[in-house]
C-alpha atoms as a PDB file:
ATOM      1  CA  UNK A   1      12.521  18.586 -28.549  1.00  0.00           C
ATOM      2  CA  UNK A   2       9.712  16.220 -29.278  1.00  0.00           C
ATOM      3  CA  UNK A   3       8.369  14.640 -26.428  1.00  0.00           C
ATOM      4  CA  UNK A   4       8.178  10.687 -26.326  1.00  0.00           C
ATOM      5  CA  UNK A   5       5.259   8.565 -26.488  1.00  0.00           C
ATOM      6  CA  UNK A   6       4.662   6.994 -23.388  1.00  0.00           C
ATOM      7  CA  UNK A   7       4.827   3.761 -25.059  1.00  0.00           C
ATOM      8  CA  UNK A   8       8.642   4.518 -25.794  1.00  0.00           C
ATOM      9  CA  UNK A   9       9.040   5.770 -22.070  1.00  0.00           C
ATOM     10  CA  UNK A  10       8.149   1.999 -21.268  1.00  0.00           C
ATOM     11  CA  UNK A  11      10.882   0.431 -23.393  1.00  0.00           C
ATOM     12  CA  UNK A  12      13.809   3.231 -23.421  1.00  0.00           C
ATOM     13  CA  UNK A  13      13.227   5.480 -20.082  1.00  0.00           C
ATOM     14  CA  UNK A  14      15.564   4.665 -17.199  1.00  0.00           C
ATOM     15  CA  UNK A  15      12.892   6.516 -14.920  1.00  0.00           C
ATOM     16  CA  UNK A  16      10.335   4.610 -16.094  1.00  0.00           C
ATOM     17  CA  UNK A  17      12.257   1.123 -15.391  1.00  0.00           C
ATOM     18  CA  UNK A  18      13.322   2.181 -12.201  1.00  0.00           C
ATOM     19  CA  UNK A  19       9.947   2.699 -10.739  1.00  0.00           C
ATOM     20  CA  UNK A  20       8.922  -0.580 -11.799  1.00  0.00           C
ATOM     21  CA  UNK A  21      11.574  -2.236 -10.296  1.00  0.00           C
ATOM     22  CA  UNK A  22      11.334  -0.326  -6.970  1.00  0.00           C
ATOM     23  CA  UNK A  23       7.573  -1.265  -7.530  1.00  0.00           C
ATOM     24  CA  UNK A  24       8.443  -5.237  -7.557  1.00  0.00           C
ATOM     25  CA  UNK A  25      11.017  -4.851  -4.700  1.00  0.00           C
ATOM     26  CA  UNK A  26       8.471  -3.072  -2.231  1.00  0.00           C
ATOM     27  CA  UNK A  27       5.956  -5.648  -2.862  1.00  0.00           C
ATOM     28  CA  UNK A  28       8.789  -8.667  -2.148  1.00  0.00           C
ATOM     29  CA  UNK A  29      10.015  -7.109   0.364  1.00  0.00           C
ATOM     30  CA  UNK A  30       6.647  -6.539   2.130  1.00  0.00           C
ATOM     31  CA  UNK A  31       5.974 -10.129   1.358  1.00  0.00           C
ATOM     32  CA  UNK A  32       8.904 -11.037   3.002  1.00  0.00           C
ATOM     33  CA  UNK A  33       8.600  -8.601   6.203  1.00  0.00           C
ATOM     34  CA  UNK A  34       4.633  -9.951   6.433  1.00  0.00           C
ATOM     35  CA  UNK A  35       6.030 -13.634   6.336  1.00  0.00           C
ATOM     36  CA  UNK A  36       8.686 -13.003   8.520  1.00  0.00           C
ATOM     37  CA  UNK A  37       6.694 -12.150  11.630  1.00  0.00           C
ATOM     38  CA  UNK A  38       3.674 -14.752  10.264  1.00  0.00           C
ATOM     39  CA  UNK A  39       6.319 -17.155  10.951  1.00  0.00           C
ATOM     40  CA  UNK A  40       7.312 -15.858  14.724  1.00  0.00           C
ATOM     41  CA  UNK A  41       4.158 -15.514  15.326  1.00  0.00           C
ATOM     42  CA  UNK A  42       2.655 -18.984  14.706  1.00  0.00           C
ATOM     43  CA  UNK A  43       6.193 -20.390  16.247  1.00  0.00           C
ATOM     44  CA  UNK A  44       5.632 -18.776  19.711  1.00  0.00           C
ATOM     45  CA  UNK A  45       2.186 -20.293  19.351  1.00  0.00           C
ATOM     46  CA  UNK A  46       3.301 -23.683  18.716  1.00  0.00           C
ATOM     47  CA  UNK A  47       6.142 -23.035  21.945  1.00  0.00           C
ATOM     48  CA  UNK A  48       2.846 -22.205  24.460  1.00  0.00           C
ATOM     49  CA  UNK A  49       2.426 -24.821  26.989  1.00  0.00           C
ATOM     50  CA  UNK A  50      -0.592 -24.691  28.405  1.00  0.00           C
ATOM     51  CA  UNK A  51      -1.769 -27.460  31.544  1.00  0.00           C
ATOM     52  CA  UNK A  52      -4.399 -29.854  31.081  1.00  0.00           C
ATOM     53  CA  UNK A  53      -6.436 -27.865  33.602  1.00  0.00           C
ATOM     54  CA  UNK A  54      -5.532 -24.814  35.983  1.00  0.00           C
ATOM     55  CA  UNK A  55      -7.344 -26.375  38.823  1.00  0.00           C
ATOM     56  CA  UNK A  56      -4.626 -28.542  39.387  1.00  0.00           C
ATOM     57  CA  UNK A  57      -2.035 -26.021  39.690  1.00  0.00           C
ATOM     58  CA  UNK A  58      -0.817 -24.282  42.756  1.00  0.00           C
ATOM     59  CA  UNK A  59      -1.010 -20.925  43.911  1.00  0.00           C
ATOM     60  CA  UNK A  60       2.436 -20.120  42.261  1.00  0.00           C
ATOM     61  CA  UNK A  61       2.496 -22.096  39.130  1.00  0.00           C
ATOM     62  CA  UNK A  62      -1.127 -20.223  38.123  1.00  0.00           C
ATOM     63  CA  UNK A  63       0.605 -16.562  39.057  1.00  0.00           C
ATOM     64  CA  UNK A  64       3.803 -18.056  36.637  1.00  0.00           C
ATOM     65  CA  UNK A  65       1.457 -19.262  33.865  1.00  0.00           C
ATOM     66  CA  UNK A  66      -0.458 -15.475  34.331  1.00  0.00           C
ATOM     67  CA  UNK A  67       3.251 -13.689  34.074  1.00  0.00           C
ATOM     68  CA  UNK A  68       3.589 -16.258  31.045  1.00  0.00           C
ATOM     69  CA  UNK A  69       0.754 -15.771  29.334  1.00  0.00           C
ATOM     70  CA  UNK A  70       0.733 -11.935  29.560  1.00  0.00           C
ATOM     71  CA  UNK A  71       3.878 -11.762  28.212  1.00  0.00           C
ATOM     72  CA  UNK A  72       3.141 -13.845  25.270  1.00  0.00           C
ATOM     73  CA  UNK A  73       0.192 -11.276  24.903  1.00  0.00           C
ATOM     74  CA  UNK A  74       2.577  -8.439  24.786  1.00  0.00           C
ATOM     75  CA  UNK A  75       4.863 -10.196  22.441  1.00  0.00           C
ATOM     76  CA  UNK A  76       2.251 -10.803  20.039  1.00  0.00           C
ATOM     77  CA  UNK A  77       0.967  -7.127  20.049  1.00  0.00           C
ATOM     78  CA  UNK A  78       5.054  -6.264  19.221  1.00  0.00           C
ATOM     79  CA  UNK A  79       5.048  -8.279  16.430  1.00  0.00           C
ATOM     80  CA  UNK A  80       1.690  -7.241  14.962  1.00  0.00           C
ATOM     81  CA  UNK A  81       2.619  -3.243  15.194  1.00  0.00           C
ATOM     82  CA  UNK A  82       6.136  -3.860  14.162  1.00  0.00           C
ATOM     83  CA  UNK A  83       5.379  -5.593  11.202  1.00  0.00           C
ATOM     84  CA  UNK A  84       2.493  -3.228  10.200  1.00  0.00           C
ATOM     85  CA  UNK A  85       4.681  -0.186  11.101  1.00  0.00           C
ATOM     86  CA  UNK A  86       7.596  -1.845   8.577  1.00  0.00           C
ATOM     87  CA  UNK A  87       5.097  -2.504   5.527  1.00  0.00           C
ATOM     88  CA  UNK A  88       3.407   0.390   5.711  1.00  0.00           C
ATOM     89  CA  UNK A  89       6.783   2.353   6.056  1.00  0.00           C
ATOM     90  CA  UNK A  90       7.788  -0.335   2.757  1.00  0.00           C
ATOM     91  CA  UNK A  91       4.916   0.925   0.940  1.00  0.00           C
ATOM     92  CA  UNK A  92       4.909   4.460   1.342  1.00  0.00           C
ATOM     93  CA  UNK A  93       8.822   5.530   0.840  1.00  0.00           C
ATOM     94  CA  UNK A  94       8.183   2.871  -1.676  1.00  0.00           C
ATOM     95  CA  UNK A  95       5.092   5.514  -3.476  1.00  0.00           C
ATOM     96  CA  UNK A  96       6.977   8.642  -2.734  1.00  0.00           C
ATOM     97  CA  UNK A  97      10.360   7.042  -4.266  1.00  0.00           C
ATOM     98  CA  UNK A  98       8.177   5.887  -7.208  1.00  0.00           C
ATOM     99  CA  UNK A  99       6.465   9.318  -8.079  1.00  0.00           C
ATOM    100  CA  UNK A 100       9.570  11.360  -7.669  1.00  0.00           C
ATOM    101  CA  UNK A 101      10.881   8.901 -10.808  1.00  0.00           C
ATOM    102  CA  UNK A 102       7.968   9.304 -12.594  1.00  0.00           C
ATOM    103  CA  UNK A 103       8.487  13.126 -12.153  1.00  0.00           C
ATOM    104  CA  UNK A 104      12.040  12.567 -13.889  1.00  0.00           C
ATOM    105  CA  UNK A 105      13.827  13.080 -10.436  1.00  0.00           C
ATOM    106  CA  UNK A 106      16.307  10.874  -8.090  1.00  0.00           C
ATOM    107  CA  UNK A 107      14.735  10.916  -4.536  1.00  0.00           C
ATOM    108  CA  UNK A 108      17.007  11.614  -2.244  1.00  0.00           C
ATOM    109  CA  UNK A 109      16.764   9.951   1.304  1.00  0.00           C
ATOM    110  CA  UNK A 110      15.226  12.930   3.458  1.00  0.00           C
ATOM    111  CA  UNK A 111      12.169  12.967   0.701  1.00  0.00           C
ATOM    112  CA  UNK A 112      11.764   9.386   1.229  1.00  0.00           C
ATOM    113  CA  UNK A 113      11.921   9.770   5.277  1.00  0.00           C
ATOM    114  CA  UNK A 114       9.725  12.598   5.262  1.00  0.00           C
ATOM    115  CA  UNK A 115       6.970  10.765   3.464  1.00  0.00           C
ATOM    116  CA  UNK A 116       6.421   8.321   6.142  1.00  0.00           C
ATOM    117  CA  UNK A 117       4.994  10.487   8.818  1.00  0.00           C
ATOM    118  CA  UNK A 118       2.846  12.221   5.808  1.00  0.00           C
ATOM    119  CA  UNK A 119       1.988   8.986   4.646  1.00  0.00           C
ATOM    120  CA  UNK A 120       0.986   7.882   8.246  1.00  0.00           C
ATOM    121  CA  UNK A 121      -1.052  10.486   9.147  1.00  0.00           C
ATOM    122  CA  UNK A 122      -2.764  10.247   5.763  1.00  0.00           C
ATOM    123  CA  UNK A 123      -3.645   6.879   6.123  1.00  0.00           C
ATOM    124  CA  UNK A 124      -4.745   6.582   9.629  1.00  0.00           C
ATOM    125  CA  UNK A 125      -7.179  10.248   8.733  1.00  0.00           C
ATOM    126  CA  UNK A 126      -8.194   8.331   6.092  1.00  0.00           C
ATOM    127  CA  UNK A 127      -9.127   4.972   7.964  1.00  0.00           C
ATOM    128  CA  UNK A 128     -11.384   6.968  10.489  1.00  0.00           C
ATOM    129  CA  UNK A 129     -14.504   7.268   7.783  1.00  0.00           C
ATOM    130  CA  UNK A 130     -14.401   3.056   7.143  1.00  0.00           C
ATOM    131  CA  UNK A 131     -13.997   2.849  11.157  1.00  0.00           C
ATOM    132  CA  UNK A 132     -16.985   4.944  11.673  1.00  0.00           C
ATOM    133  CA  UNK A 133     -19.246   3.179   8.865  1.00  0.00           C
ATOM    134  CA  UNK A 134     -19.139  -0.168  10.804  1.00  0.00           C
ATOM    135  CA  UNK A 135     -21.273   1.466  13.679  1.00  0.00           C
ATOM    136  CA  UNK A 136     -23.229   3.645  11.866  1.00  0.00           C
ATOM    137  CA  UNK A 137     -24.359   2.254   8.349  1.00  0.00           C
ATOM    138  CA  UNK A 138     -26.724  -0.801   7.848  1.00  0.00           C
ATOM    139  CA  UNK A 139     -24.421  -3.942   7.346  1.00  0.00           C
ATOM    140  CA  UNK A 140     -25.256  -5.025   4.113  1.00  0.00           C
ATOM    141  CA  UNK A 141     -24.294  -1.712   2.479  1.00  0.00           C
ATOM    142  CA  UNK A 142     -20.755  -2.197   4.252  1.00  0.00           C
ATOM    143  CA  UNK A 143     -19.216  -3.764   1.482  1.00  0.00           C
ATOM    144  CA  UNK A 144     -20.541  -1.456  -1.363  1.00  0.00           C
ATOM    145  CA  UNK A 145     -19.673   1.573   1.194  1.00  0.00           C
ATOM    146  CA  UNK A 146     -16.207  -0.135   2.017  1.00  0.00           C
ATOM    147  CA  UNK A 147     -15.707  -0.339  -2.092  1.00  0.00           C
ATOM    148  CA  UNK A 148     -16.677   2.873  -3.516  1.00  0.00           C
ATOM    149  CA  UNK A 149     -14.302   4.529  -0.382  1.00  0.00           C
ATOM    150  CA  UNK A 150     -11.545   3.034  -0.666  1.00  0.00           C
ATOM    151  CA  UNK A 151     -11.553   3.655  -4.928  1.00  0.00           C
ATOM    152  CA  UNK A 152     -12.116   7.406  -3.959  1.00  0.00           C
ATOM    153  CA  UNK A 153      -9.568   7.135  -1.201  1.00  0.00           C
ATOM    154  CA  UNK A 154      -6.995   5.485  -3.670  1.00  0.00           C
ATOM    155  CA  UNK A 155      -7.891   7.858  -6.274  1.00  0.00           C
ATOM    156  CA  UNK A 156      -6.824  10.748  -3.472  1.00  0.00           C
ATOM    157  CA  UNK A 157      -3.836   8.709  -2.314  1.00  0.00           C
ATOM    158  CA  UNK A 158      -2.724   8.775  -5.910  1.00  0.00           C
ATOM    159  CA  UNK A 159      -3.012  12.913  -6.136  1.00  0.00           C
ATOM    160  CA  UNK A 160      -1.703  13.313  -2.666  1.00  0.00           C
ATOM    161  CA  UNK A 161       2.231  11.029  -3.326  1.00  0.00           C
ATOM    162  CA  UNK A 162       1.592  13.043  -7.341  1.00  0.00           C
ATOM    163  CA  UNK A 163       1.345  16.344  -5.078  1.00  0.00           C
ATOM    164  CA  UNK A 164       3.802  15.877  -2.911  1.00  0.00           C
ATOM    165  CA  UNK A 165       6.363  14.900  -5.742  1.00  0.00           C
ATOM    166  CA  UNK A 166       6.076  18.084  -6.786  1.00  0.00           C
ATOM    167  CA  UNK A 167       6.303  20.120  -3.717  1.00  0.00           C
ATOM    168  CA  UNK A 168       8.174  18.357  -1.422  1.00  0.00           C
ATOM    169  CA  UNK A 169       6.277  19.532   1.207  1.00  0.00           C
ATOM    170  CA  UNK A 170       4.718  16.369   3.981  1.00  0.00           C
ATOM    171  CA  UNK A 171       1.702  19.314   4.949  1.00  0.00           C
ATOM    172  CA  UNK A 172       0.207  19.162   0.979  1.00  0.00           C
ATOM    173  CA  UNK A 173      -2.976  17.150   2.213  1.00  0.00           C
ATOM    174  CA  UNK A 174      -5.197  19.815   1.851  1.00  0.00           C
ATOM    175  CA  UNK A 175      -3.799  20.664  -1.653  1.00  0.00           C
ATOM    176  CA  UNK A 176      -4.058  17.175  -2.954  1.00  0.00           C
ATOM    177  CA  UNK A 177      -7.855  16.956  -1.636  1.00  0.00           C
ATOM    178  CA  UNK A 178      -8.392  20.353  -3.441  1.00  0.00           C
ATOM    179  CA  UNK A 179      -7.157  18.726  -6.841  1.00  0.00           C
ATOM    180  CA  UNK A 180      -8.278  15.135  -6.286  1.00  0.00           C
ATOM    181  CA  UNK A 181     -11.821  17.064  -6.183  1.00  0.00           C
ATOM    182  CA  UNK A 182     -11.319  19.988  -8.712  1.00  0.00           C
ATOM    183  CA  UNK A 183      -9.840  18.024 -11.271  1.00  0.00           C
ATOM    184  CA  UNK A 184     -12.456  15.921 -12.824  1.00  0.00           C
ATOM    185  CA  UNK A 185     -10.362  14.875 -16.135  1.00  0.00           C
ATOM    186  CA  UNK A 186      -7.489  12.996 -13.496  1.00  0.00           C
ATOM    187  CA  UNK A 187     -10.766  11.344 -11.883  1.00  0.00           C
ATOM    188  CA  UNK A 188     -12.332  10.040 -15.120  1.00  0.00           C
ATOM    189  CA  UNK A 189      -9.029   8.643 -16.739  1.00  0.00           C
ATOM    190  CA  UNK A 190      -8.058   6.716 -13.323  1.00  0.00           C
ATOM    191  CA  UNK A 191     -11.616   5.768 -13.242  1.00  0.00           C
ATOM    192  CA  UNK A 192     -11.251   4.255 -16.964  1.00  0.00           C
ATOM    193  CA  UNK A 193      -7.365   3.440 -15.998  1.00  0.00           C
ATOM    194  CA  UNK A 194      -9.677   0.710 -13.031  1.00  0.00           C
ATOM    195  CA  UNK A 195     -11.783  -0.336 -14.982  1.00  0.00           C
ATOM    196  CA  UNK A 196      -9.212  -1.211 -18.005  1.00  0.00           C
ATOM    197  CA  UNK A 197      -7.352  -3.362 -14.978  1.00  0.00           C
ATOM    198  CA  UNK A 198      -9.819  -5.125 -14.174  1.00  0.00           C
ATOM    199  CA  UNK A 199     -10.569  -6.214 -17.471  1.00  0.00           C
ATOM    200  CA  UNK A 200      -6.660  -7.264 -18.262  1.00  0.00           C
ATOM    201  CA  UNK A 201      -6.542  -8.864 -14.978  1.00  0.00           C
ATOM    202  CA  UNK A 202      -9.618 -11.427 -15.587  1.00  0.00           C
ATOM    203  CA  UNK A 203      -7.539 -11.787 -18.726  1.00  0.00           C
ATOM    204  CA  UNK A 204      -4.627 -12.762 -17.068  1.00  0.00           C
ATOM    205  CA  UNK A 205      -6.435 -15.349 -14.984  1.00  0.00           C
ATOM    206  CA  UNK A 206      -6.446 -17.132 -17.640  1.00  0.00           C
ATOM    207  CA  UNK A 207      -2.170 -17.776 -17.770  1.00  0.00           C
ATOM    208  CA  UNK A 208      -1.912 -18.183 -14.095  1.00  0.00           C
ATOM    209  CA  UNK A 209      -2.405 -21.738 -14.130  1.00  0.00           C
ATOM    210  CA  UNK A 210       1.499 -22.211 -14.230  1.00  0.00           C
ATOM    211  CA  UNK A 211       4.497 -20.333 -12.718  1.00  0.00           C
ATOM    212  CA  UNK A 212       5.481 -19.067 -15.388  1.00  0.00           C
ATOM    213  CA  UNK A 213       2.368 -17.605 -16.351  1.00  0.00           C
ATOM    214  CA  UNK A 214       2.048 -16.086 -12.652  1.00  0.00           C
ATOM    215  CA  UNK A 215       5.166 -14.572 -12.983  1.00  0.00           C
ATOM    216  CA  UNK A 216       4.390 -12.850 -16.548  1.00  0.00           C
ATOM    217  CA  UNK A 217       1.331 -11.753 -15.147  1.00  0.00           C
ATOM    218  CA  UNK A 218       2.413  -9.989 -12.198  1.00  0.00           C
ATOM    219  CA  UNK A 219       5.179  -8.214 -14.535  1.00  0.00           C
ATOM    220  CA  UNK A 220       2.617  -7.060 -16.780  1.00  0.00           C
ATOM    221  CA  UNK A 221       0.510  -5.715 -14.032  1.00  0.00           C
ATOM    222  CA  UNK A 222       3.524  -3.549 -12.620  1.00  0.00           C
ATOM    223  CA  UNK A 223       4.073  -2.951 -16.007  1.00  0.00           C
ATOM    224  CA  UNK A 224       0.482  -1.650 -16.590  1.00  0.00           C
ATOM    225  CA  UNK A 225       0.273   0.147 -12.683  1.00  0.00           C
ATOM    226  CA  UNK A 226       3.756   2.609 -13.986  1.00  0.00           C
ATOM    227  CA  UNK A 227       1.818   2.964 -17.152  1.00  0.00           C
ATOM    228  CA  UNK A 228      -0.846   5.035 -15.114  1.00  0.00           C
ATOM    229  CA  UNK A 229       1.256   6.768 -13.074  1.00  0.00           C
ATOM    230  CA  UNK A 230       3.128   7.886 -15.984  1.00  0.00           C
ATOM    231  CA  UNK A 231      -0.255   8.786 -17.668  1.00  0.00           C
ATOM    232  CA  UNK A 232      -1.829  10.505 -15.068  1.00  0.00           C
ATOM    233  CA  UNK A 233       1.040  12.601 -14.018  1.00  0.00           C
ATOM    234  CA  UNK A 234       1.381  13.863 -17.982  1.00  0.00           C
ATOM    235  CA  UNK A 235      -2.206  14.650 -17.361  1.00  0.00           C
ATOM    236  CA  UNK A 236      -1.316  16.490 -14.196  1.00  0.00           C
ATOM    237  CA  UNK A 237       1.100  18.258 -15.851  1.00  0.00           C
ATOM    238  CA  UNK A 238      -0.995  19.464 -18.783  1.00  0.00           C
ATOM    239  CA  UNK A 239      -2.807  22.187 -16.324  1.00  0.00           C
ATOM    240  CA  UNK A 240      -0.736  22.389 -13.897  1.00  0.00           C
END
């Protein structure tokens, strides 16, 4: 059977339009969880009552406002992990759901929960070399070093949710660093793949005056983003 073009994945394949629409919803719905807790957390904010001055308080009114305050503290430190720990879970079941379709496969919910704690660990591994370079690299090559990382790190994350599509196995780190480095052909096109965004995004600028335009944008970039996962994975695929 002749295989299709990917162009004809894009209009006809029910894989392909399922991963962009689980693409759009992740991104809402992180939008909406980040907004969310934004909201509580700027209303308990606005609910603080704090006294003119604490000299004129008594003995037991300053240990209530310390209970008070401390709690607030707390509360705010809840909301920031819990929302973080929700749109990060969002976005990675989100990637692992997404490459599974672009591997021509339904995931079923235990891949999808098993990605998380892989994803997790991933991520927070990951975030330990940008943590370091703060302390230990001059600070006005931060922002190149923070740049050319976190391509190389997406580039990785790419192979690793590719990887683990395939095996189904949350311990594949090592194997996905061993082909993120060994294959130099998936590097190049994803390199070309970046720099081809860029160039469609300053396009795109351009129509983002209006709503509508916005909206047609952001289609065609989730358009454009299952376009490369489709194209690297055939890639992938062509040695194995």
């Amino acid at each position: 059977m002749k295989k299709k073009s990917l162009f004809k994945t894009m209009v006809f394949d029910r894989f392909f339009l399922i991963s962009v629409t689980i693409d759009i919803a992740s991104f809402t719905a992180m939008y909406f969880v980040a907004s969310l807790f934004t909201f509580l957390f700027y209303h308990k904010i606005d609910a603080i009552d704090l006294p003119d001055s604490v000299f004129e308080l008594s003995e037991a009114q300053v240990n209530a406002l310390a209970s008070s305050m401390q709690f607030d503290f707390f509360y705010f430190i809840f909301l920031i992990v819990i929302a973080l720990v929700l749109v990060w879970g969002i976005w990675i079941a989100s990637r692992a759901a997404i490459w599974s379709l672009v591997k021509k496969e339904n995931p079923s919910m235990m891949f999808l929960l098993k990605s998380i704690p892989m994803g997790f660990v991933w991520f927070l591994i990951g975030g330990i070399p940008l943590f370091l370079a703060f302390f230990t690299v001059r600070q006005n090559l931060v922002p190149y070093l923070i740049l050319g990382y976190v391509m190389l790190f997406t580039y990785s994350s790419v192979v690793l949710f590719m990887i683990y599509a395939e095996k189904k196995n949350i311990t594949c780190w090592l194997s996905a660093l061993s082909v993120a480095a060994s294959r130099y052909d998936l590097f190049i096109a994803y390199v070309i793949l970046l720099l081809i965004f860029v160039v469609l995004y300053a396009v795109l600028n351009i129509i983002t005056a209006s709503l509508v335009g916005w909206v047609i944008s952001l289609v065609i970039i989730f358009f454009y983003f299952a376009f490369c996962r489709f194209f690297l994975h055939d890639l992938f695929k062509k040695r194995g």
